[in-house]
PDB file of N, CA and C in Angstrom:
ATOM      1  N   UNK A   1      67.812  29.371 -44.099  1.00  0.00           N
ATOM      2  CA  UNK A   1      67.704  27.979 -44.449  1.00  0.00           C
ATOM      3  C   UNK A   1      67.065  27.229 -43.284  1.00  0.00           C
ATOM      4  N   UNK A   2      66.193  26.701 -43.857  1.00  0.00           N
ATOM      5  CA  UNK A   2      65.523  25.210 -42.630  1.00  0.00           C
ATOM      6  C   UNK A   2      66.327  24.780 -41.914  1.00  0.00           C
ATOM      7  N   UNK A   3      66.137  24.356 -40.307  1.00  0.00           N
ATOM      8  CA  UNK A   3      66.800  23.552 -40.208  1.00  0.00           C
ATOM      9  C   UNK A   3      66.431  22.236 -39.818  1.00  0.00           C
ATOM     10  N   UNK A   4      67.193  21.229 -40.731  1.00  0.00           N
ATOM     11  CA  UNK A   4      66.891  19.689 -40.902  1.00  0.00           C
ATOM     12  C   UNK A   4      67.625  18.779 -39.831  1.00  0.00           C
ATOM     13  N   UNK A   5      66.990  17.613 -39.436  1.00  0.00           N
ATOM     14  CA  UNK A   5      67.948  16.490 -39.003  1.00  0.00           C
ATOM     15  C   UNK A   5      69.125  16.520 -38.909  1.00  0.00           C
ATOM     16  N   UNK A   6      69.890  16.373 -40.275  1.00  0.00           N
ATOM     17  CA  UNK A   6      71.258  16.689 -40.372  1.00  0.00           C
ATOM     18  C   UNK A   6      72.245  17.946 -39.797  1.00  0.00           C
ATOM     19  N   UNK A   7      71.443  19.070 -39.936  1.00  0.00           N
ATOM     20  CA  UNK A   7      72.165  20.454 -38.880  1.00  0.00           C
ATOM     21  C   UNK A   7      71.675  20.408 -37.329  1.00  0.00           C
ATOM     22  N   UNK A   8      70.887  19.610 -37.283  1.00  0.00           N
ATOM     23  CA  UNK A   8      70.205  20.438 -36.003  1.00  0.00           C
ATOM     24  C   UNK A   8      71.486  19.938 -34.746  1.00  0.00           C
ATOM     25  N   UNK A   9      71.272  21.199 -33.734  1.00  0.00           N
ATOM     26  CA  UNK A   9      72.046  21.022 -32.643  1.00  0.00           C
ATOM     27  C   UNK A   9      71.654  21.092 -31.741  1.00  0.00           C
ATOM     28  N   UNK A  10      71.704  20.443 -30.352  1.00  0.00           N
ATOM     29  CA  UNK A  10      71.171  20.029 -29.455  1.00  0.00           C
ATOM     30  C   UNK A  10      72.272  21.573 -28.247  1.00  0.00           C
ATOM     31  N   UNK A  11      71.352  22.508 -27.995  1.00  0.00           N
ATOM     32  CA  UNK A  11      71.523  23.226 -26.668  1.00  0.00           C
ATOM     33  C   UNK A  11      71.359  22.743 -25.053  1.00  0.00           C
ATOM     34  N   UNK A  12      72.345  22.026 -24.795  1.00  0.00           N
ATOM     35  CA  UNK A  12      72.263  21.676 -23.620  1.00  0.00           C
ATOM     36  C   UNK A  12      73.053  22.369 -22.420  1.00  0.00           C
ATOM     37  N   UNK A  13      72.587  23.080 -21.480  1.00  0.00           N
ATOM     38  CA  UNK A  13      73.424  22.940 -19.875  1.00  0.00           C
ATOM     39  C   UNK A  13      73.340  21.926 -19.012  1.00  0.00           C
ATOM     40  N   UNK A  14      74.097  21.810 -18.159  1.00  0.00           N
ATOM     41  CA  UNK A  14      74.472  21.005 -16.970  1.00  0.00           C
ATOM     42  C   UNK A  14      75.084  21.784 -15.953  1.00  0.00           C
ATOM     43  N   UNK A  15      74.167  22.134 -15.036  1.00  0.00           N
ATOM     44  CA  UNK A  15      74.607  23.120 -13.854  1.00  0.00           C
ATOM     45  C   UNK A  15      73.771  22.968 -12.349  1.00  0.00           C
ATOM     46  N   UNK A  16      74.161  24.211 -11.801  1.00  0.00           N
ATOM     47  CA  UNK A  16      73.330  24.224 -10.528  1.00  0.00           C
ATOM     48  C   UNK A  16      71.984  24.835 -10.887  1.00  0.00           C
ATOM     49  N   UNK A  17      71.228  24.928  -9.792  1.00  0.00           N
ATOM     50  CA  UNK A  17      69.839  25.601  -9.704  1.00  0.00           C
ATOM     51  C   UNK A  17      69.462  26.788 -10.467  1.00  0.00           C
ATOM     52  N   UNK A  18      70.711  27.517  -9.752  1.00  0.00           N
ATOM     53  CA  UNK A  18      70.912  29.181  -9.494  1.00  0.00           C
ATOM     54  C   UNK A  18      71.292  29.602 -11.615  1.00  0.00           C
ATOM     55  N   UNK A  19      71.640  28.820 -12.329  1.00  0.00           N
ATOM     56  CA  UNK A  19      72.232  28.635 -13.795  1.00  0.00           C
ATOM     57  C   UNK A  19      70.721  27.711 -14.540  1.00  0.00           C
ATOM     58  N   UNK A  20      70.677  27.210 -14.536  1.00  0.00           N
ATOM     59  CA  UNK A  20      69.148  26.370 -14.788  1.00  0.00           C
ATOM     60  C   UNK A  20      68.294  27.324 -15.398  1.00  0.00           C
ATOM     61  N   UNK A  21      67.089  27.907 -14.785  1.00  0.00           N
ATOM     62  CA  UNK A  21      66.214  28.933 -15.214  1.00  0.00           C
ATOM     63  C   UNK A  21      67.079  29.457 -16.421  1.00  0.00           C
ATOM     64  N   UNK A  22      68.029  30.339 -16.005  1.00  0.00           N
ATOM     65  CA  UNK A  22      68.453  31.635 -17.203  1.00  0.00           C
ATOM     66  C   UNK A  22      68.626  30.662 -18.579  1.00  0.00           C
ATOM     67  N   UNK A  23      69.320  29.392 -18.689  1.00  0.00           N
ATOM     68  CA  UNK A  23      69.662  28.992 -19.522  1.00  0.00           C
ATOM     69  C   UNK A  23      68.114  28.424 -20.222  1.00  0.00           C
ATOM     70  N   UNK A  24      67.449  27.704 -19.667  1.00  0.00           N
ATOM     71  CA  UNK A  24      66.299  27.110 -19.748  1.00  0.00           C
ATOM     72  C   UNK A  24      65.380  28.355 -20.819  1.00  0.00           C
ATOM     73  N   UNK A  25      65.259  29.425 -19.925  1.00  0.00           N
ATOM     74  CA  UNK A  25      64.419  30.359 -20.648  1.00  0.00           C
ATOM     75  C   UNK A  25      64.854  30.957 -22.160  1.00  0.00           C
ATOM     76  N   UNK A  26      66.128  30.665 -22.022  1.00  0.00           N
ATOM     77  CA  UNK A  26      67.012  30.870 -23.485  1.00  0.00           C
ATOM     78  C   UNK A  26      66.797  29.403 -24.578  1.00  0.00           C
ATOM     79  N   UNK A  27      66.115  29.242 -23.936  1.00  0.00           N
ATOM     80  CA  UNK A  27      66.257  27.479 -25.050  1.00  0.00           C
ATOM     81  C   UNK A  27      66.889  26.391 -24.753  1.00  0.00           C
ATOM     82  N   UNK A  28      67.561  26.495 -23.867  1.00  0.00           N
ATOM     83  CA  UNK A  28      68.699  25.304 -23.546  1.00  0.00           C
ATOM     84  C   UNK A  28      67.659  24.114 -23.175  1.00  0.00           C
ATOM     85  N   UNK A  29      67.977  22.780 -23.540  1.00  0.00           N
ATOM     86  CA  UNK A  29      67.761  21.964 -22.766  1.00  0.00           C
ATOM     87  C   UNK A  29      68.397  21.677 -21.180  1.00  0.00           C
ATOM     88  N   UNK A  30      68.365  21.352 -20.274  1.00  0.00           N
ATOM     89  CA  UNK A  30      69.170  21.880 -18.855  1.00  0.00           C
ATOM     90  C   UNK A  30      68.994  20.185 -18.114  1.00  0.00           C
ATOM     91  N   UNK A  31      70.099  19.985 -17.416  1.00  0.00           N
ATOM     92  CA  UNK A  31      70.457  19.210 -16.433  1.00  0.00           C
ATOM     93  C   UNK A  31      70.902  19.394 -15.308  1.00  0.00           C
ATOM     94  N   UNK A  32      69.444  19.570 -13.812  1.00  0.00           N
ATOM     95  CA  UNK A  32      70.216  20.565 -12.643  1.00  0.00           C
ATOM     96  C   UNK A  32      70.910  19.235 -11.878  1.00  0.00           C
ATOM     97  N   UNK A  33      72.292  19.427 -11.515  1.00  0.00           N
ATOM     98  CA  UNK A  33      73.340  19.004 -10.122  1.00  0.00           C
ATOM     99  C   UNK A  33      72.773  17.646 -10.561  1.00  0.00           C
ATOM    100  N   UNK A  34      73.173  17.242 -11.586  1.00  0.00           N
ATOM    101  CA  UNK A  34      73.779  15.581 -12.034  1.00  0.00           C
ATOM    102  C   UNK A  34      74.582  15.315 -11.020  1.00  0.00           C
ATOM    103  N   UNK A  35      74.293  13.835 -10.613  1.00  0.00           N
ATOM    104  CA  UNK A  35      75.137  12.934  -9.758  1.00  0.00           C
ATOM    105  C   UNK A  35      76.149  12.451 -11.673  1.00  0.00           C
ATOM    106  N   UNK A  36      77.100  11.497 -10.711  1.00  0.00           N
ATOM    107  CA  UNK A  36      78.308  11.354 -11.973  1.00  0.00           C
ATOM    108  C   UNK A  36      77.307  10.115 -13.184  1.00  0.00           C
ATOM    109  N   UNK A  37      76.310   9.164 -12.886  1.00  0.00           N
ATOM    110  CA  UNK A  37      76.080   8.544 -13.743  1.00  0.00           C
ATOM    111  C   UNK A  37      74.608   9.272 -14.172  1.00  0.00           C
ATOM    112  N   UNK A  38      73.766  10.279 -13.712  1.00  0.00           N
ATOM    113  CA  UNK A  38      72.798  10.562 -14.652  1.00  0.00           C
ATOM    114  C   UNK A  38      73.774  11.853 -15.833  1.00  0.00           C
ATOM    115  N   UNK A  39      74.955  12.539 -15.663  1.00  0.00           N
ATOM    116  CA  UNK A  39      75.601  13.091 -16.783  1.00  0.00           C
ATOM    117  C   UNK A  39      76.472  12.452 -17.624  1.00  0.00           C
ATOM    118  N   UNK A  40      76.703  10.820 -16.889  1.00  0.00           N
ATOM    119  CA  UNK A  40      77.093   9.823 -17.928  1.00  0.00           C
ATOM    120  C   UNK A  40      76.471   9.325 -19.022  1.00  0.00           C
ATOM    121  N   UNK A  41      75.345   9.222 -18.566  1.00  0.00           N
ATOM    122  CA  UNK A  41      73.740   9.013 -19.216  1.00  0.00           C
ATOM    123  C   UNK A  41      73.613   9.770 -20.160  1.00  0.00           C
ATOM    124  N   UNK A  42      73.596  11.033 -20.288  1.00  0.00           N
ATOM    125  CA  UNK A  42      73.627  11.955 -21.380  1.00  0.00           C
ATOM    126  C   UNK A  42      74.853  12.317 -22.028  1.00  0.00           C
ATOM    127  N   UNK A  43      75.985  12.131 -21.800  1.00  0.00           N
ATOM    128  CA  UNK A  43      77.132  11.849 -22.767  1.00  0.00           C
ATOM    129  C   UNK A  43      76.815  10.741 -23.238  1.00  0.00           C
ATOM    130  N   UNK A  44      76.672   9.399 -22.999  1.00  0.00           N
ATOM    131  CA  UNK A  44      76.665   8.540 -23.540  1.00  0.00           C
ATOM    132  C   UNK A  44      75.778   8.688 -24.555  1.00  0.00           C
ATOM    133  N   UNK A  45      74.663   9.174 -24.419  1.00  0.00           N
ATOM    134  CA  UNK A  45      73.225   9.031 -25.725  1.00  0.00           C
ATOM    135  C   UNK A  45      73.933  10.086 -26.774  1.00  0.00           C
ATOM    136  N   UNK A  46      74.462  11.328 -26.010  1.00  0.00           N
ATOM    137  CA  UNK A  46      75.532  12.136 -27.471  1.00  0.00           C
ATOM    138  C   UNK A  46      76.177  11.595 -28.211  1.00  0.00           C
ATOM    139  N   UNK A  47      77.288  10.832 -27.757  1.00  0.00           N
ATOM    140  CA  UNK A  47      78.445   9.691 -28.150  1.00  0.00           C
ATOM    141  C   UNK A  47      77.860   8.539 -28.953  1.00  0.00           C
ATOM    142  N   UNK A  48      76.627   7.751 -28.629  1.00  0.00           N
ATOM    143  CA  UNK A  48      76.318   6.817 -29.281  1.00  0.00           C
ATOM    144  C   UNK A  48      75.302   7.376 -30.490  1.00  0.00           C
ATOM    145  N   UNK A  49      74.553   8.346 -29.965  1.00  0.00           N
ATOM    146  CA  UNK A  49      73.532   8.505 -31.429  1.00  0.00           C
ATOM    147  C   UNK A  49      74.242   9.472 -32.211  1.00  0.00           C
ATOM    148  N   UNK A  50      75.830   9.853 -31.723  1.00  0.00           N
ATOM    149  CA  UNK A  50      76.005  10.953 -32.767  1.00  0.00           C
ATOM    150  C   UNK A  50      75.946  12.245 -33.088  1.00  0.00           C
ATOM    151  N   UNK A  51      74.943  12.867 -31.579  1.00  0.00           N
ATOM    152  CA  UNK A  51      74.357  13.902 -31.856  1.00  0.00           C
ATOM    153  C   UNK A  51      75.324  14.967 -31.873  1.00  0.00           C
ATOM    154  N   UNK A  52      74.841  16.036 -32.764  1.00  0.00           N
ATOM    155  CA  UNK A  52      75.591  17.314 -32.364  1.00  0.00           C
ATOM    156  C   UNK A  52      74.733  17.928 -31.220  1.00  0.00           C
ATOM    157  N   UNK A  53      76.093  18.827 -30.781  1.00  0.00           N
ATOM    158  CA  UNK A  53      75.394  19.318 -29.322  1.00  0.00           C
ATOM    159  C   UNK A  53      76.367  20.628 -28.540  1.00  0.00           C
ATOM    160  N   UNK A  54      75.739  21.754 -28.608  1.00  0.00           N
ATOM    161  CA  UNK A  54      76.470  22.476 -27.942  1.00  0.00           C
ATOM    162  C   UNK A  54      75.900  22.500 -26.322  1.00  0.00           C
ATOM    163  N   UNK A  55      77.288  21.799 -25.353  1.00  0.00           N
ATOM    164  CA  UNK A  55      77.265  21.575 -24.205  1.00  0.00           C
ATOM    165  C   UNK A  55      77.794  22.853 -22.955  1.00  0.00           C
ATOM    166  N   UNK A  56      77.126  23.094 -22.430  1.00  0.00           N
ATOM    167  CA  UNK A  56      77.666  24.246 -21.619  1.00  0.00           C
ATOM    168  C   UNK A  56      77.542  23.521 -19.743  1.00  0.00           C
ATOM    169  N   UNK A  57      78.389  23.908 -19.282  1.00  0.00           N
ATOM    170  CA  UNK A  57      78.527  22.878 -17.972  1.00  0.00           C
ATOM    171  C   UNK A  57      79.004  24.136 -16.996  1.00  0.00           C
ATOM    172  N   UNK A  58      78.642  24.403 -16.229  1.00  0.00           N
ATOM    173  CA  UNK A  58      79.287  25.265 -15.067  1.00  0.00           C
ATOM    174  C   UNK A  58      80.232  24.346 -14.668  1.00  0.00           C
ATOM    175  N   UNK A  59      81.863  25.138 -14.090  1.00  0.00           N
ATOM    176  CA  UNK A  59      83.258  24.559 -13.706  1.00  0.00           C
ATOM    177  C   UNK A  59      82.608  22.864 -12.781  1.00  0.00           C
ATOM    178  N   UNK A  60      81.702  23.607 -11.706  1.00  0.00           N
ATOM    179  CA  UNK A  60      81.389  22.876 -10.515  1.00  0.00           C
ATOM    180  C   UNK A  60      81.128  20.855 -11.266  1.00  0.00           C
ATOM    181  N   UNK A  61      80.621  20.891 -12.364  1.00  0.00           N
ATOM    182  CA  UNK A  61      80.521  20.053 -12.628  1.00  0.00           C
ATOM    183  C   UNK A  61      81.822  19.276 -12.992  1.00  0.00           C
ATOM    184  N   UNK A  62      83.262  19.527 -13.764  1.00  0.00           N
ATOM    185  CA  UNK A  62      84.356  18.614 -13.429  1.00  0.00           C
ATOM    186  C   UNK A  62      84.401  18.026 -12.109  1.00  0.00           C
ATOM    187  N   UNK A  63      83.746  18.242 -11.349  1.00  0.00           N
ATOM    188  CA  UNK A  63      83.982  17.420 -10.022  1.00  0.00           C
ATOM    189  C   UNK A  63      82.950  16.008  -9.508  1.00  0.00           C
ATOM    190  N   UNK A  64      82.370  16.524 -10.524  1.00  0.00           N
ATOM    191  CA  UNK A  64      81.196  14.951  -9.979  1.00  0.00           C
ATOM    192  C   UNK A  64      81.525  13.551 -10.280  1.00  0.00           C
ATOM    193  N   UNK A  65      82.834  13.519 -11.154  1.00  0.00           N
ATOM    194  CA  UNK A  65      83.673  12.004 -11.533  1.00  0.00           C
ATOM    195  C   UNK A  65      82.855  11.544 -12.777  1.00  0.00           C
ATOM    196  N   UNK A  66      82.751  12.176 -13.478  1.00  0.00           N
ATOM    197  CA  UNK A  66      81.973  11.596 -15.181  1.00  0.00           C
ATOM    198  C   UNK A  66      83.136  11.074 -15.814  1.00  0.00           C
ATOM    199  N   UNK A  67      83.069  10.097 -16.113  1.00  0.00           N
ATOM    200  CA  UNK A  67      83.735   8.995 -16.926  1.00  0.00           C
ATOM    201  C   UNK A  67      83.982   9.531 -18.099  1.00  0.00           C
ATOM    202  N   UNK A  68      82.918  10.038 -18.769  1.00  0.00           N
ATOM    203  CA  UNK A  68      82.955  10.315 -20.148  1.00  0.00           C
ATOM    204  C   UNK A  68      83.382  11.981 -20.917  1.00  0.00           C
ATOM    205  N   UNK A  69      83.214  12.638 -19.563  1.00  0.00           N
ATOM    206  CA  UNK A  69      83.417  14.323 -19.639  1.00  0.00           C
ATOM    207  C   UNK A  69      85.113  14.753 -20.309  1.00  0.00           C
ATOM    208  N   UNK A  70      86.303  14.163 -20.245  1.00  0.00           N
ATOM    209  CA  UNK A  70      87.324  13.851 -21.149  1.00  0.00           C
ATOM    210  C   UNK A  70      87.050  13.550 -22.232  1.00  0.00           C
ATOM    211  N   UNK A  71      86.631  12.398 -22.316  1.00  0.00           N
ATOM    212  CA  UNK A  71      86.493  11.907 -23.855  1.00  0.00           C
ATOM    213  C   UNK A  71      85.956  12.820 -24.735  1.00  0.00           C
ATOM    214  N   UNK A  72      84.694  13.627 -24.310  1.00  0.00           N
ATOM    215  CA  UNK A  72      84.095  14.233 -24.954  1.00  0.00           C
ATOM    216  C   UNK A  72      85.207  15.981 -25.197  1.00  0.00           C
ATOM    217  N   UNK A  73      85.508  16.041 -24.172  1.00  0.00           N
ATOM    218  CA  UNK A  73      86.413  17.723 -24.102  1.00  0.00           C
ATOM    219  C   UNK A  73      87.338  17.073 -25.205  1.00  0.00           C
ATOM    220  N   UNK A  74      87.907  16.042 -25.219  1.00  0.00           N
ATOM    221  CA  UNK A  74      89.173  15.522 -26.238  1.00  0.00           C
ATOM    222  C   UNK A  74      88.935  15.388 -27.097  1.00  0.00           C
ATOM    223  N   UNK A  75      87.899  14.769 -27.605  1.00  0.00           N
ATOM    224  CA  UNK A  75      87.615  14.224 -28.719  1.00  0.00           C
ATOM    225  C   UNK A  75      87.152  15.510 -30.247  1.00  0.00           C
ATOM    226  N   UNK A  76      86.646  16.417 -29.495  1.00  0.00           N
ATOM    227  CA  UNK A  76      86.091  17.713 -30.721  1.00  0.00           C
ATOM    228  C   UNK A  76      85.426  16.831 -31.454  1.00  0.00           C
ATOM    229  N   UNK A  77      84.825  17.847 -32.452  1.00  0.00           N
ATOM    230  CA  UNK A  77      83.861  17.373 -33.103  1.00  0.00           C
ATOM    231  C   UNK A  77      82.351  17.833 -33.445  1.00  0.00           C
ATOM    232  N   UNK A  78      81.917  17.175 -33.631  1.00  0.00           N
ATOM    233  CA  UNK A  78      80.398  16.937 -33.299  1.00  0.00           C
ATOM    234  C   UNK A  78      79.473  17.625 -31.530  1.00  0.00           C
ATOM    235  N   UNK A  79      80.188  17.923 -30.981  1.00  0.00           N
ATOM    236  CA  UNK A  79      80.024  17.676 -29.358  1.00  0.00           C
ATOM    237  C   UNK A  79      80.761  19.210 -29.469  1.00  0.00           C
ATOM    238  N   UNK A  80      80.757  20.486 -28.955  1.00  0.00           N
ATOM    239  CA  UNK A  80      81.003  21.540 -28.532  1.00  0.00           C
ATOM    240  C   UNK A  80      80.956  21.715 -27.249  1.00  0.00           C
ATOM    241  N   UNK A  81      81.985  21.837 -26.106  1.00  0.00           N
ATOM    242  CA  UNK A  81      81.683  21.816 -24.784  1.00  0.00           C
ATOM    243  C   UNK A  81      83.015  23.064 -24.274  1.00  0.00           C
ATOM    244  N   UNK A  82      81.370  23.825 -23.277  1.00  0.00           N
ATOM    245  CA  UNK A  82      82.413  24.857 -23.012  1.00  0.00           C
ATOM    246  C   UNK A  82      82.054  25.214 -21.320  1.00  0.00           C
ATOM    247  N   UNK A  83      82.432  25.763 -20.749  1.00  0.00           N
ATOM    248  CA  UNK A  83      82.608  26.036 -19.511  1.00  0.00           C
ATOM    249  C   UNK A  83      82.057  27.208 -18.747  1.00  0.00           C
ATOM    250  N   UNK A  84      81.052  27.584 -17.547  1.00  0.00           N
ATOM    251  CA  UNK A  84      80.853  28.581 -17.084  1.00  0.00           C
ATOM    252  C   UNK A  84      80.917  28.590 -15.271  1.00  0.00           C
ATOM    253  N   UNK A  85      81.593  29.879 -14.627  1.00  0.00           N
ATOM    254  CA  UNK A  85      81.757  30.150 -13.855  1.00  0.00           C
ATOM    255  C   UNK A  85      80.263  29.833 -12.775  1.00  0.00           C
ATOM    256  N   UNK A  86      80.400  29.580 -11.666  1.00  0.00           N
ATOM    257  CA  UNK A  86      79.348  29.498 -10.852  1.00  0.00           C
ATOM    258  C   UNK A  86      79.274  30.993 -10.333  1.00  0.00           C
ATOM    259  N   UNK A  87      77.602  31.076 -10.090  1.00  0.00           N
ATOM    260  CA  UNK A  87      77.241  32.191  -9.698  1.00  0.00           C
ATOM    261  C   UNK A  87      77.708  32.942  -7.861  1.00  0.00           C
ATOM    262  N   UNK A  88      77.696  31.470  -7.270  1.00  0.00           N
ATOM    263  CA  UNK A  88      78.414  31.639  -6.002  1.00  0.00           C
ATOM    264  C   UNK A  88      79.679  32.422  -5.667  1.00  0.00           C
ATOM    265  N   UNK A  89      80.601  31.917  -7.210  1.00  0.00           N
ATOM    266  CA  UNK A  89      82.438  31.831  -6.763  1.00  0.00           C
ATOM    267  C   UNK A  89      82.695  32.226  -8.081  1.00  0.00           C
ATOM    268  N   UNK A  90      82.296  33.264  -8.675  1.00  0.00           N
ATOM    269  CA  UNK A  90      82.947  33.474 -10.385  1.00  0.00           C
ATOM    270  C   UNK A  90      84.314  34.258 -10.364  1.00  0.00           C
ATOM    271  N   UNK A  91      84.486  34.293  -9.166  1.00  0.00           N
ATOM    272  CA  UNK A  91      86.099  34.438  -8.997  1.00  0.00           C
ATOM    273  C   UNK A  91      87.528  33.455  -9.701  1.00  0.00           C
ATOM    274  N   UNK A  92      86.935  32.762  -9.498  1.00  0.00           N
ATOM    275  CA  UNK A  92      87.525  31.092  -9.155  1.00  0.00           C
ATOM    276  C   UNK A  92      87.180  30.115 -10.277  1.00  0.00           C
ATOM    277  N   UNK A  93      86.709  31.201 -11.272  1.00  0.00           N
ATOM    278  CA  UNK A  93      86.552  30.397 -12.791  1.00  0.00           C
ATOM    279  C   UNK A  93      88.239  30.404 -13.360  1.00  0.00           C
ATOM    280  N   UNK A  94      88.252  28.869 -13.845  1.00  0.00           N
ATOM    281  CA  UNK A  94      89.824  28.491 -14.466  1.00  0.00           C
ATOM    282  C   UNK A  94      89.242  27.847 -15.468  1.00  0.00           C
ATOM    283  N   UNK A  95      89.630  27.942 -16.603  1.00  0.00           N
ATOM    284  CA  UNK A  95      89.172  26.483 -17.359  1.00  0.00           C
ATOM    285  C   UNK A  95      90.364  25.943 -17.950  1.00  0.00           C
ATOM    286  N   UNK A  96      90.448  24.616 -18.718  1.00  0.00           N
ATOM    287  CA  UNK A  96      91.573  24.422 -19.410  1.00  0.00           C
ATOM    288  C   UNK A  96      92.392  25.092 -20.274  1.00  0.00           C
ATOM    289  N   UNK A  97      91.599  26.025 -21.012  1.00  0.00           N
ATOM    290  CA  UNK A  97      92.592  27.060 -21.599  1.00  0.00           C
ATOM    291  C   UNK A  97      93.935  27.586 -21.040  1.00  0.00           C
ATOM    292  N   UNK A  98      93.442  28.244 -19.493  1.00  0.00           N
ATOM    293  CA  UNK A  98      94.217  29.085 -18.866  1.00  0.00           C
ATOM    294  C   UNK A  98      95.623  28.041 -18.416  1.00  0.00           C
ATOM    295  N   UNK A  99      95.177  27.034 -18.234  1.00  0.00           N
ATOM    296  CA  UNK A  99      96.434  25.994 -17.818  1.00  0.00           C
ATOM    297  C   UNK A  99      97.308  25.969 -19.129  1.00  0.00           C
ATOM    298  N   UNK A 100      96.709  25.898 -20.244  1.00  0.00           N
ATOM    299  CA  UNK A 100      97.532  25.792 -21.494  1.00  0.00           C
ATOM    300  C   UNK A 100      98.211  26.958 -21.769  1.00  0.00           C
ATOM    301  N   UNK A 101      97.405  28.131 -21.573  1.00  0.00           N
ATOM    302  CA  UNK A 101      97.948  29.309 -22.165  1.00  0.00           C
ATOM    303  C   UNK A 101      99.772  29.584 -20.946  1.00  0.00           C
ATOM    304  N   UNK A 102      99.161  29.090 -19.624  1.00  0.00           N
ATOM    305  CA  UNK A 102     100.816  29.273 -18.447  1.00  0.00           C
ATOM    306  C   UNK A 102     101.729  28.336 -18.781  1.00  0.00           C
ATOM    307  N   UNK A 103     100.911  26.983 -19.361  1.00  0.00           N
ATOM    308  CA  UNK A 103     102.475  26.200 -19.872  1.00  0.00           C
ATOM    309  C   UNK A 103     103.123  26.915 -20.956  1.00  0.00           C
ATOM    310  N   UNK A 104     102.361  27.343 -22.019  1.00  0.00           N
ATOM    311  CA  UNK A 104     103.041  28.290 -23.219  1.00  0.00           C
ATOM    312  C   UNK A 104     103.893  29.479 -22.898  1.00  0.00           C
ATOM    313  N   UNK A 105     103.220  30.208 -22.158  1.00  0.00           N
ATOM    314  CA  UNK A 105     103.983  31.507 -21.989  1.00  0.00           C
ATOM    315  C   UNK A 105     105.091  31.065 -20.556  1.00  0.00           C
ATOM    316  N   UNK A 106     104.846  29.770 -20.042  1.00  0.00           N
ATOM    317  CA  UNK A 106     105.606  30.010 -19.193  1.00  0.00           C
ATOM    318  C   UNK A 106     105.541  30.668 -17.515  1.00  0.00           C
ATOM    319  N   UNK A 107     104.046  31.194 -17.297  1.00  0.00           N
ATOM    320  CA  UNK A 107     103.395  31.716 -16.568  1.00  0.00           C
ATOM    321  C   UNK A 107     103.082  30.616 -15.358  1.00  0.00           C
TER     322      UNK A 107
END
């Protein structure tokens, strides 16, 4: 099936340098080492026009203070956002899951 206006989904990363290329050459649209208001900038145009969008963000990015990066993880929806380890420290990949899964089990 075609795909129209109505399905289409927007492939985006938001990462470092070293993550950029690989994703890029796969199709992604890419955002390298956003300060906190140019990845506000692009949540916001998701959020306001609606778009669907599968978002992929290396961990490193929860740290740049995006206003809107909650709303969007909370909200589901339209907006798909998921998480990847940095190439530096993929040791040291946690994402929210793992916090949920130790309050459950108790861990």
């Amino acid at each position: 099936m075609p795909e129209t206006a109505t399905h289409k989904v927007r492939k985006i990363f938001v990462g470092s340098h070293a993550l950029t290329d690989g994703f890029r050459l796969i199709g992604f649209e890419t955002l390298t080492e956003p300060d906190s208001s140019r990845l506000d900038e692009l949540l916001n145009q998701l959020l306001q026009e609606r778009q669907r969008a599968l978002l992929i963000i290396e961990q490193s990015v929860n740290h740049v203070g995006s206003r809107l990066l909650d709303q969007i993880r909370y909200e589901g929806g339209r907006i798909i956002l998921s998480e990847v380890p940095s190439l530096q420290d993929p040791e040291e990949f946690h994402s929210d899951l793992d916090n949920q899964l130790k309050k459950l089990t108790g861990g």
